[in-house]
N, C-alpha and C. Protein backbone atom coordinates (compact mmCIF):
# COMPACT_ATOMS: atom_id res chain seq x y z
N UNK A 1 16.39 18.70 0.86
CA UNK A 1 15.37 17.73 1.27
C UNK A 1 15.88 16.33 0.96
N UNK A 2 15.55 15.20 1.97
CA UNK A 2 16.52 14.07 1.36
C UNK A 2 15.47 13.09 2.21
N UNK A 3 14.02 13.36 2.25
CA UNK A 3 12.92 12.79 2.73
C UNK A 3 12.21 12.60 1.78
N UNK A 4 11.09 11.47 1.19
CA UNK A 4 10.34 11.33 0.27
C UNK A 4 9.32 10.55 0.93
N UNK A 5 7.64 11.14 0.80
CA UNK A 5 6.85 10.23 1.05
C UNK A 5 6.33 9.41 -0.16
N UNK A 6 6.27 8.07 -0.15
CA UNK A 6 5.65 7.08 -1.24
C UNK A 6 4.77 6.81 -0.70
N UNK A 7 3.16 7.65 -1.76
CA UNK A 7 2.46 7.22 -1.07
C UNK A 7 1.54 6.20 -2.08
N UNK A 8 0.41 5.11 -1.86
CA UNK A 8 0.57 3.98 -2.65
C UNK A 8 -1.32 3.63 -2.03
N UNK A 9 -1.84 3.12 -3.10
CA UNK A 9 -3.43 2.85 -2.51
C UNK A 9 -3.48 1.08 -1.91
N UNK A 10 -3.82 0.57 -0.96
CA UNK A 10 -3.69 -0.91 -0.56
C UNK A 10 -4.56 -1.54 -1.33
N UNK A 11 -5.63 -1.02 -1.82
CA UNK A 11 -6.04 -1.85 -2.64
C UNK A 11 -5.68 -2.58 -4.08
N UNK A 12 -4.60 -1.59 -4.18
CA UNK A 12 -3.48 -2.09 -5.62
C UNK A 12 -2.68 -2.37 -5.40
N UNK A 13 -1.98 -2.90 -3.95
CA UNK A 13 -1.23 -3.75 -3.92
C UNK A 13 -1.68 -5.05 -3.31
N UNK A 14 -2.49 -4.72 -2.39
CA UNK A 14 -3.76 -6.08 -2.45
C UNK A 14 -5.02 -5.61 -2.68
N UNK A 15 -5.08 -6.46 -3.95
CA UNK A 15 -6.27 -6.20 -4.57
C UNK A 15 -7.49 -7.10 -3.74
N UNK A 16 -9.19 -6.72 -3.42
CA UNK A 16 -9.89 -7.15 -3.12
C UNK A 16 -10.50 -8.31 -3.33
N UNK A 17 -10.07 -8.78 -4.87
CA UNK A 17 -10.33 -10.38 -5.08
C UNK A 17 -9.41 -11.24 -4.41
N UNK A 18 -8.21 -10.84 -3.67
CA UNK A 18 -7.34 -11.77 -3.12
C UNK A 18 -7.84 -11.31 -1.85
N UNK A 19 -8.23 -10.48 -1.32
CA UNK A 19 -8.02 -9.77 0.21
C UNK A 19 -6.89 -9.08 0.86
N UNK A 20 -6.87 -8.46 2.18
CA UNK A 20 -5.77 -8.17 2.75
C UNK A 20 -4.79 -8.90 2.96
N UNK A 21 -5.11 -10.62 3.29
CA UNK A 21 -4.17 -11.53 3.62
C UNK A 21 -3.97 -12.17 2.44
N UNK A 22 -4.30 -11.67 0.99
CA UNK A 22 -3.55 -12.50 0.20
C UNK A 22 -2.44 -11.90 -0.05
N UNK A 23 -2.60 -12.30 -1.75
CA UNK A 23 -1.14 -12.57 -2.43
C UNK A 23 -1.16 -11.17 -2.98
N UNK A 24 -0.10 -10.42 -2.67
CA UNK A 24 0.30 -9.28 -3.41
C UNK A 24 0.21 -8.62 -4.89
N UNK A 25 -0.38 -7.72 -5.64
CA UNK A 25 0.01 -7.93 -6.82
C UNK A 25 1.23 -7.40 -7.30
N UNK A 26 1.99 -8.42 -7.66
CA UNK A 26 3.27 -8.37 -7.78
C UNK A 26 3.91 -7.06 -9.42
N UNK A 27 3.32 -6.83 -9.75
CA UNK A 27 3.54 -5.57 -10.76
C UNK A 27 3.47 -4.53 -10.06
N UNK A 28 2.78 -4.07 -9.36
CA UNK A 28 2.42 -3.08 -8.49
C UNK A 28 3.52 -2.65 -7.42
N UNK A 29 3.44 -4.02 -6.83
CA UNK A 29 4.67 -4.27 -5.59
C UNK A 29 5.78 -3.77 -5.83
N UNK A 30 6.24 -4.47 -7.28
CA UNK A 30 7.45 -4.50 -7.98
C UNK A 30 7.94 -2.45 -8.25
N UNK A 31 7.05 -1.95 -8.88
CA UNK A 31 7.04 -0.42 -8.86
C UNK A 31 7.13 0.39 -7.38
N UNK A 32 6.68 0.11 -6.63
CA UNK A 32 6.65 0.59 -5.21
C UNK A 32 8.11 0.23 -4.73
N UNK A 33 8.57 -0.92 -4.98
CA UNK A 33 9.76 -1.02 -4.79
C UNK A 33 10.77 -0.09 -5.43
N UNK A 34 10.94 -0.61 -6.18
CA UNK A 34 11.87 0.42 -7.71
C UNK A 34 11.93 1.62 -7.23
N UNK A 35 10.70 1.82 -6.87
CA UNK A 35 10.72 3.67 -6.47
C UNK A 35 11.57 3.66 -4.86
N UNK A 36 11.31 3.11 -3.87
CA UNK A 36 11.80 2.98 -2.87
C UNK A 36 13.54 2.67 -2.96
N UNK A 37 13.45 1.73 -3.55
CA UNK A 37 15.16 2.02 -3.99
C UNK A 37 15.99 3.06 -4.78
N UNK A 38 15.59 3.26 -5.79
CA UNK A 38 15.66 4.76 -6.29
C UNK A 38 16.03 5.68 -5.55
N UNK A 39 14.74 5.68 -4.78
CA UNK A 39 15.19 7.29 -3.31
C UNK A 39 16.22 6.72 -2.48
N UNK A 40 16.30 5.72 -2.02
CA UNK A 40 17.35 5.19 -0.99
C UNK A 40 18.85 5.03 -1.53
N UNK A 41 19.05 4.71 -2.79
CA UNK A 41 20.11 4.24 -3.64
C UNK A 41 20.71 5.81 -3.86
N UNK A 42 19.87 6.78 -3.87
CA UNK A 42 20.07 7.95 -4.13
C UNK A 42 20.85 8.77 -2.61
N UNK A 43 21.04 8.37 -1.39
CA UNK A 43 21.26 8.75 0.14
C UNK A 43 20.11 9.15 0.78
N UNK A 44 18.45 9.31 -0.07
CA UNK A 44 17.50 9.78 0.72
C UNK A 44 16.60 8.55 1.67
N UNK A 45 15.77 8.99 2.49
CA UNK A 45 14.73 8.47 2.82
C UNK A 45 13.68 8.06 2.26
N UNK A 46 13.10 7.28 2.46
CA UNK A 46 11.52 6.69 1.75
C UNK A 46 10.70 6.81 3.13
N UNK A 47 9.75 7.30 3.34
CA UNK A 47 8.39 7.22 3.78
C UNK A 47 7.44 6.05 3.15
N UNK A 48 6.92 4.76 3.38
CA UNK A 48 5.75 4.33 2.86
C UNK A 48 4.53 4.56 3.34
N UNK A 49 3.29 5.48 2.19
CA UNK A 49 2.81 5.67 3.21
C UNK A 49 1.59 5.10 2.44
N UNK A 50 0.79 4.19 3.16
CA UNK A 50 -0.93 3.93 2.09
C UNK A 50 -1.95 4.80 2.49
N UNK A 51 -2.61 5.36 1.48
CA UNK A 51 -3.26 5.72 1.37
C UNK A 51 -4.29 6.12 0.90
N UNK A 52 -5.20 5.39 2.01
CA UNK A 52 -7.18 4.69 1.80
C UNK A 52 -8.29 5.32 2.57
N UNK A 53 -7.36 6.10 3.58
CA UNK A 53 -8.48 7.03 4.30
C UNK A 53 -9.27 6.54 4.89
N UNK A 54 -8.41 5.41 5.72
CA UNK A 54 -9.49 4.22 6.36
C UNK A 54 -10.34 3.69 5.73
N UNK A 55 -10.25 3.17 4.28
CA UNK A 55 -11.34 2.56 3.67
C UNK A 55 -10.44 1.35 2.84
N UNK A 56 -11.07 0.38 2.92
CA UNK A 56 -10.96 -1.10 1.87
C UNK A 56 -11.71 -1.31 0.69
N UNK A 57 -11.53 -1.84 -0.41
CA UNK A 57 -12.56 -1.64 -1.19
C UNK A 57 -13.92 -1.16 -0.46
N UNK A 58 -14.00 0.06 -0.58
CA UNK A 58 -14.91 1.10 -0.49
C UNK A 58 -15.34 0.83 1.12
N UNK A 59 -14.96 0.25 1.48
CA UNK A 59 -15.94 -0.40 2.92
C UNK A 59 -14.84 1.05 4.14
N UNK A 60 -15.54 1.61 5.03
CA UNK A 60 -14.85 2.03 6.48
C UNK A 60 -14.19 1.16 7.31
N UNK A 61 -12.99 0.90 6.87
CA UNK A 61 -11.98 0.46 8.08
C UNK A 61 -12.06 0.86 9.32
N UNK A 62 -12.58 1.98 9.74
CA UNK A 62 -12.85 2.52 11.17
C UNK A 62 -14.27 1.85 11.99
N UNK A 63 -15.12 1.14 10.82
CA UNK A 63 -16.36 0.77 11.71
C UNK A 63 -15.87 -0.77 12.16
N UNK A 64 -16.53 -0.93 13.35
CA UNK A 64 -16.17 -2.69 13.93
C UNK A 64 -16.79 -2.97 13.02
N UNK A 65 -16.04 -4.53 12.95
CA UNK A 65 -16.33 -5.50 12.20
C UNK A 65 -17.03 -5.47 10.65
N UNK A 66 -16.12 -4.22 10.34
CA UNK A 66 -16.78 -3.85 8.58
C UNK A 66 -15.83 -4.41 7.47
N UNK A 67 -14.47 -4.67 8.07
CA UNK A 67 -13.32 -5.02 7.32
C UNK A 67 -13.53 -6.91 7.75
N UNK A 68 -13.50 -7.74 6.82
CA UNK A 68 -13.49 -8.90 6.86
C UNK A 68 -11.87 -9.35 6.20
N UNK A 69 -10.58 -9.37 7.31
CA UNK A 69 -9.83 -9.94 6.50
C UNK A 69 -9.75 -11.19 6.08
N UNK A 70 -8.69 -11.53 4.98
CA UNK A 70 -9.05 -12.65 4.18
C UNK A 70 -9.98 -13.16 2.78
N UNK A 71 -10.46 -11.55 2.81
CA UNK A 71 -11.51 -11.51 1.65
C UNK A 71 -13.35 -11.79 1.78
């Protein structure tokens, strides 16, 4: 096997007090990375995959106009 899915919640890498269009949290980021290089540095693949199940802080990403980006 030389495939790996990373899978990672969006709300911890953008957290809801910044929004979708903010600023990353960079500790978080920083680990998601590390791991991504790791598998790659290694000859494998990385998959990134988030996973929220269509949801933003708690809100349905699937309903119109329920996701307000920008916070």
């Amino acid at each position: 096997m030389n495939t790996f899915r990373v899978a990672f919640l969006v709300e911890r890498i953008s957290p809801p007090s910044s929004g979708l269009l903010g600023s990353f949290d960079s500790t978080y980021l920083q680990a998601l990375k590390d791991t991504v290089n790791y598998i790659t540095n290694k000859g494998a693949y990385a998959i990134i995959d988030p996973h929220n199940y269509l949801r933003y802080n708690n809100v349905c990403t699937a309903d119109d106009g329920a996701l307000t980006l920008g916070g």
